[in-house]
Structure formats: structure tokens, C-alpha cells
Protein backbone atom coordinates (compact mmCIF):
# COMPACT_ATOMS: atom_id res chain seq x y z
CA UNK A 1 6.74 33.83 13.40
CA UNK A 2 6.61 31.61 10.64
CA UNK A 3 10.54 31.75 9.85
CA UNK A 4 11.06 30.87 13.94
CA UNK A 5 8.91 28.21 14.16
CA UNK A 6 10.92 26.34 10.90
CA UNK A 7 14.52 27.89 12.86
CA UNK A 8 13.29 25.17 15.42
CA UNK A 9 13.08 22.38 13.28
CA UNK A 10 15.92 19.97 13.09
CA UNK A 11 18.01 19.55 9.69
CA UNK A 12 17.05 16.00 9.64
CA UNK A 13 12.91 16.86 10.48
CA UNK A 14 12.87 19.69 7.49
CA UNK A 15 14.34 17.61 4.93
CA UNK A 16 11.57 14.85 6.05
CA UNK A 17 9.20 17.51 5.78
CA UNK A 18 10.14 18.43 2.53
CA UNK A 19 10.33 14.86 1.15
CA UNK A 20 6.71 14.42 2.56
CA UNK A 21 5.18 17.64 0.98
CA UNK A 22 6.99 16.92 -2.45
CA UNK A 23 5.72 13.42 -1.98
CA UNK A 24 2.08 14.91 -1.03
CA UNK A 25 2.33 17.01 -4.39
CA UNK A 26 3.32 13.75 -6.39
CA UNK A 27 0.09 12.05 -4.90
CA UNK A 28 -2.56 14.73 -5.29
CA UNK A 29 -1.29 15.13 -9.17
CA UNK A 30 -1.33 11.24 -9.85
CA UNK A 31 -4.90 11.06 -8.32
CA UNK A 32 -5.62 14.02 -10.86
CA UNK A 33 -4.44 12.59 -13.70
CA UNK A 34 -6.56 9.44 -12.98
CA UNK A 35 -9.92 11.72 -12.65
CA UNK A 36 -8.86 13.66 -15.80
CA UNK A 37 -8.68 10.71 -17.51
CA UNK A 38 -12.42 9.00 -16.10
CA UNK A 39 -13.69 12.38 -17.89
CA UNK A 40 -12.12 11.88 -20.84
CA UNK A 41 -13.65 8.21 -21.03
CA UNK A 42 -17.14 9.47 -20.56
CA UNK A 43 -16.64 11.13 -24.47
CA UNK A 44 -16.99 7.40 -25.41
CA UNK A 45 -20.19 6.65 -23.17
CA UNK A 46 -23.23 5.42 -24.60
CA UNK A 47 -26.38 7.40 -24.26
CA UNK A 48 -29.65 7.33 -23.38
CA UNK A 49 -32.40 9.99 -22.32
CA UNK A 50 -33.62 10.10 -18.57
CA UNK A 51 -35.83 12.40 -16.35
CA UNK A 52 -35.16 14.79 -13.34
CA UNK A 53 -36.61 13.65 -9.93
CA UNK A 54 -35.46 16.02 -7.90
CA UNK A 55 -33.21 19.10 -7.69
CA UNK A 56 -32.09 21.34 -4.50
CA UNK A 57 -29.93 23.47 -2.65
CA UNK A 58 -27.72 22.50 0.47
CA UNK A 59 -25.76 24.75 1.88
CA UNK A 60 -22.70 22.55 3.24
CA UNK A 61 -20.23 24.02 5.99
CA UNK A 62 -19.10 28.14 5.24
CA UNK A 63 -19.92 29.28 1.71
CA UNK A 64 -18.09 32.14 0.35
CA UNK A 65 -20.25 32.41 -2.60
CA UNK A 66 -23.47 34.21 -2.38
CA UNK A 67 -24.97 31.40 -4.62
CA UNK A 68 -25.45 27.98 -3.00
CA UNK A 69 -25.10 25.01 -5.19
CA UNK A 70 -27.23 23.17 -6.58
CA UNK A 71 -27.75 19.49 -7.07
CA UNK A 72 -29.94 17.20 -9.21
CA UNK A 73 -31.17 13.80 -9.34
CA UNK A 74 -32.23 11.70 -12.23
CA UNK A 75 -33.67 8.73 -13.51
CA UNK A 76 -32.60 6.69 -16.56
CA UNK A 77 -33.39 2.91 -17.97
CA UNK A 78 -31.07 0.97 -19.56
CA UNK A 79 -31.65 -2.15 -21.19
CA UNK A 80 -35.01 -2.60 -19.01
CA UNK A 81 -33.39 -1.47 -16.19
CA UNK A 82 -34.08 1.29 -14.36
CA UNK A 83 -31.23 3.32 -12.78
CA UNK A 84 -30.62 6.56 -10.42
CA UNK A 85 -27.93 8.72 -10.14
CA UNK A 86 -26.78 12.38 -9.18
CA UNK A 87 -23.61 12.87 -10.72
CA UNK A 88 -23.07 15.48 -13.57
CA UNK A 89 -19.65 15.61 -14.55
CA UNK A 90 -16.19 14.08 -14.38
CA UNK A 91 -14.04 17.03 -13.38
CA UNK A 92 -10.22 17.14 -12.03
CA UNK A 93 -10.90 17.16 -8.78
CA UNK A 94 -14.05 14.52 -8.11
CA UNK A 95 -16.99 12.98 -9.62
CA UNK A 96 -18.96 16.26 -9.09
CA UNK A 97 -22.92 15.99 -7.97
CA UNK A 98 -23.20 19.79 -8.20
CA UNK A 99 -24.74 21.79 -11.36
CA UNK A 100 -22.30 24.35 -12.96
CA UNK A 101 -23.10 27.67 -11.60
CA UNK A 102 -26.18 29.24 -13.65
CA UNK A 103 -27.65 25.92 -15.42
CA UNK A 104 -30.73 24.86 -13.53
CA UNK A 105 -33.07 21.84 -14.34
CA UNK A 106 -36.97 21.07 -13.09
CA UNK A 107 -38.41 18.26 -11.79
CA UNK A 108 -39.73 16.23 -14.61
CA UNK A 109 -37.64 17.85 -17.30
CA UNK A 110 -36.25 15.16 -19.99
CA UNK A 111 -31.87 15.16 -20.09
CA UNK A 112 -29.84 13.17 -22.14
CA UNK A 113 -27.51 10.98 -19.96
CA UNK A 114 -24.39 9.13 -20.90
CA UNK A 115 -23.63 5.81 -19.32
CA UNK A 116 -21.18 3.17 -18.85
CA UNK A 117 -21.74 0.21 -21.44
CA UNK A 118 -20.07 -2.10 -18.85
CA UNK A 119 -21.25 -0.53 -15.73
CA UNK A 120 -24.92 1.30 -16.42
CA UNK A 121 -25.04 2.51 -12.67
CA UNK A 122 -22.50 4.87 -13.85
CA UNK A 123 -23.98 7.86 -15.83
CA UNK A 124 -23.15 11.63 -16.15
CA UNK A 125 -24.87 14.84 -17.93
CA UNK A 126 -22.04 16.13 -19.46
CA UNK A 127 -19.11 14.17 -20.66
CA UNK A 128 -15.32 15.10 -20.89
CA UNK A 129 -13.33 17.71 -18.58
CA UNK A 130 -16.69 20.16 -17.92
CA UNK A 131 -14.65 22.15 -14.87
CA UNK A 132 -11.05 22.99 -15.34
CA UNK A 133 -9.55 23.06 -11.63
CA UNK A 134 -6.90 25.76 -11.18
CA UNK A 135 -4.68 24.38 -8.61
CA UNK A 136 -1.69 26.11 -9.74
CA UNK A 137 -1.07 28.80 -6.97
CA UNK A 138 -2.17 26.32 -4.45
CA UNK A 139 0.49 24.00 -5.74
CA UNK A 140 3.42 26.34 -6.42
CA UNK A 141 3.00 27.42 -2.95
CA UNK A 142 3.24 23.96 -1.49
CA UNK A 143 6.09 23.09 -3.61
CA UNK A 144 7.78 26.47 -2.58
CA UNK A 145 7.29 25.55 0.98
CA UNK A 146 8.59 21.97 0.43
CA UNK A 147 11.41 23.32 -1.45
CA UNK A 148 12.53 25.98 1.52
CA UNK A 149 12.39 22.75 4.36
CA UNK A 150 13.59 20.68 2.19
CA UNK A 151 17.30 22.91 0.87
CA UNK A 152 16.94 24.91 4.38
CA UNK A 153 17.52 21.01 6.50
CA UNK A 154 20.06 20.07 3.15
CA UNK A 155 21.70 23.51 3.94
CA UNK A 156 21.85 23.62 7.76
CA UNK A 157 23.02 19.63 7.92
CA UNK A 158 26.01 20.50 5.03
CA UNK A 159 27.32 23.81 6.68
CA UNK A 160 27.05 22.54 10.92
């Protein structure tokens, strides 16, 4: 079904389709390189110790996990100030709000948090790459695809 539906497509239209997945591939790296290297600069944060406020579980859209995840919020003061924030980690993918799978904390439990000298309303509770994102399938597939429309509309446009 798959192979007839692409038969359809126009030289011209699959090479643009290829040039827009490779191009899609090129993006989604670049913006993962610039998140991979946010965690890396949280290594260099300063710290300071803060308090749990809150922590709970939202189940959000289909979950094919039989745990749900769990988020926390926290309190923390820097230089008299007094700031609030959820996030926990730096990871490839996003500025992640969500505990790792397993670690829990309670309300009113003391955590060390690391912060942003120049920007304090930015903190974390772990610094550096805590979740290693394994995209590779995902992305071989998409280049594979992007590849096949792309030498498929090269191919049928050479040999007319």
C-alpha cells in the first residue's frame, strides 16, 4: 500500500520530500545538540539547598507504562530571594519536570538544587545529561525513508 501510494508521487514531489525529511533530521539533531549542551552547563551551576512543596502524579494522554510519572515542586532562596521551580534535569530531548522512574521525594523533604548564577529562576536537581535519549531507530528510519523519496524521484526523473 505503502510502495503505491509513493508510485503516485511525482519525481519532482519525492525528491522535495526527501530534501524536507533530511532537512527535518538536520533540525531535530541541531535542537539536540543545543539541549545536550544546557545539561552539560548545569555541571558548572552554583548550589544551594531547597525544600519540596509538592509532588504528584498526572497521567497525560495514553500511557504505555504501568507507572505514571511523577513530578515535583520545590522551593529554593537565593541571595534573599525566594524562588520556585519544577524542573529536574537537562536531558536530550527537553528540560524534563518528571522524576526518573523509581526516585520519589516527600513534601517537606530538604534537596540540594543547582542554579543559574546569572539567571537564579533557573535551577535543576540533577545536573549534566541524567537521561540518555535513544533516538537512533527512530532516526535511521526517517533517514531511510528520506533516502528512498529522495534517490526513488532522483531515479525516476534521470531514467523518464
Amino acid at each position: 500500500m505503502l510502495h503505491s501510494s509513493l508510485a503516485k508521487l511525482g519525481p519532482s514531489a519525492s525528491i522535495i520530500c526527501g530534501i524536507v525529511t533530511f532537512g527535518s533530521i538536520a533540525a531535530i539533531q541541531l535542537f539536540q545538540a543545543q539541549l545536550s549542551t544546557e545539561a552539560e552547563q548545569t555541571t558548572s551551576w552554583a548550589s544551594c539547598f531547597g525544600t519540596i512543596t509538592e509532588t504528584y502524579q498526572e497521567h497525560k494522554g495514553l500511557s504505555f507504562t504501568s507507572e505514571l510519572p511523577t513530578y515535583a515542586c520545590y522551593d529554593y532562596v537565593v541571595n534573599g530571594k525566594r524562588f520556585t521551580s519544577s524542573q529536574i534535569y537537562h536531558d536530550q530531548l527537553a528540560a524534563s519536570t518528571y522524576l526518573p522512574k523509581g526516585e520519589r521525594y516527600t513534601k517537606g523533604e530538604t534537596v540540594k538544587v543547582y542554579y543559574d548564577q546569572k539567571n537564579p529562576k533557573e535551577s535543576v536537581l540533577r545536573t549534566g545529561k541524567e537521561q540518555k535519549s535513544d533516538n537512533a531507530a527512530g532516526f535511521f528510519a526517517l533517514y531511510f525513508f528520506g533516502a528512498a523519496l529522495f534517490f526513488g524521484g532522483l531515479k525516476r526523473l534521470i531514467f523518464r
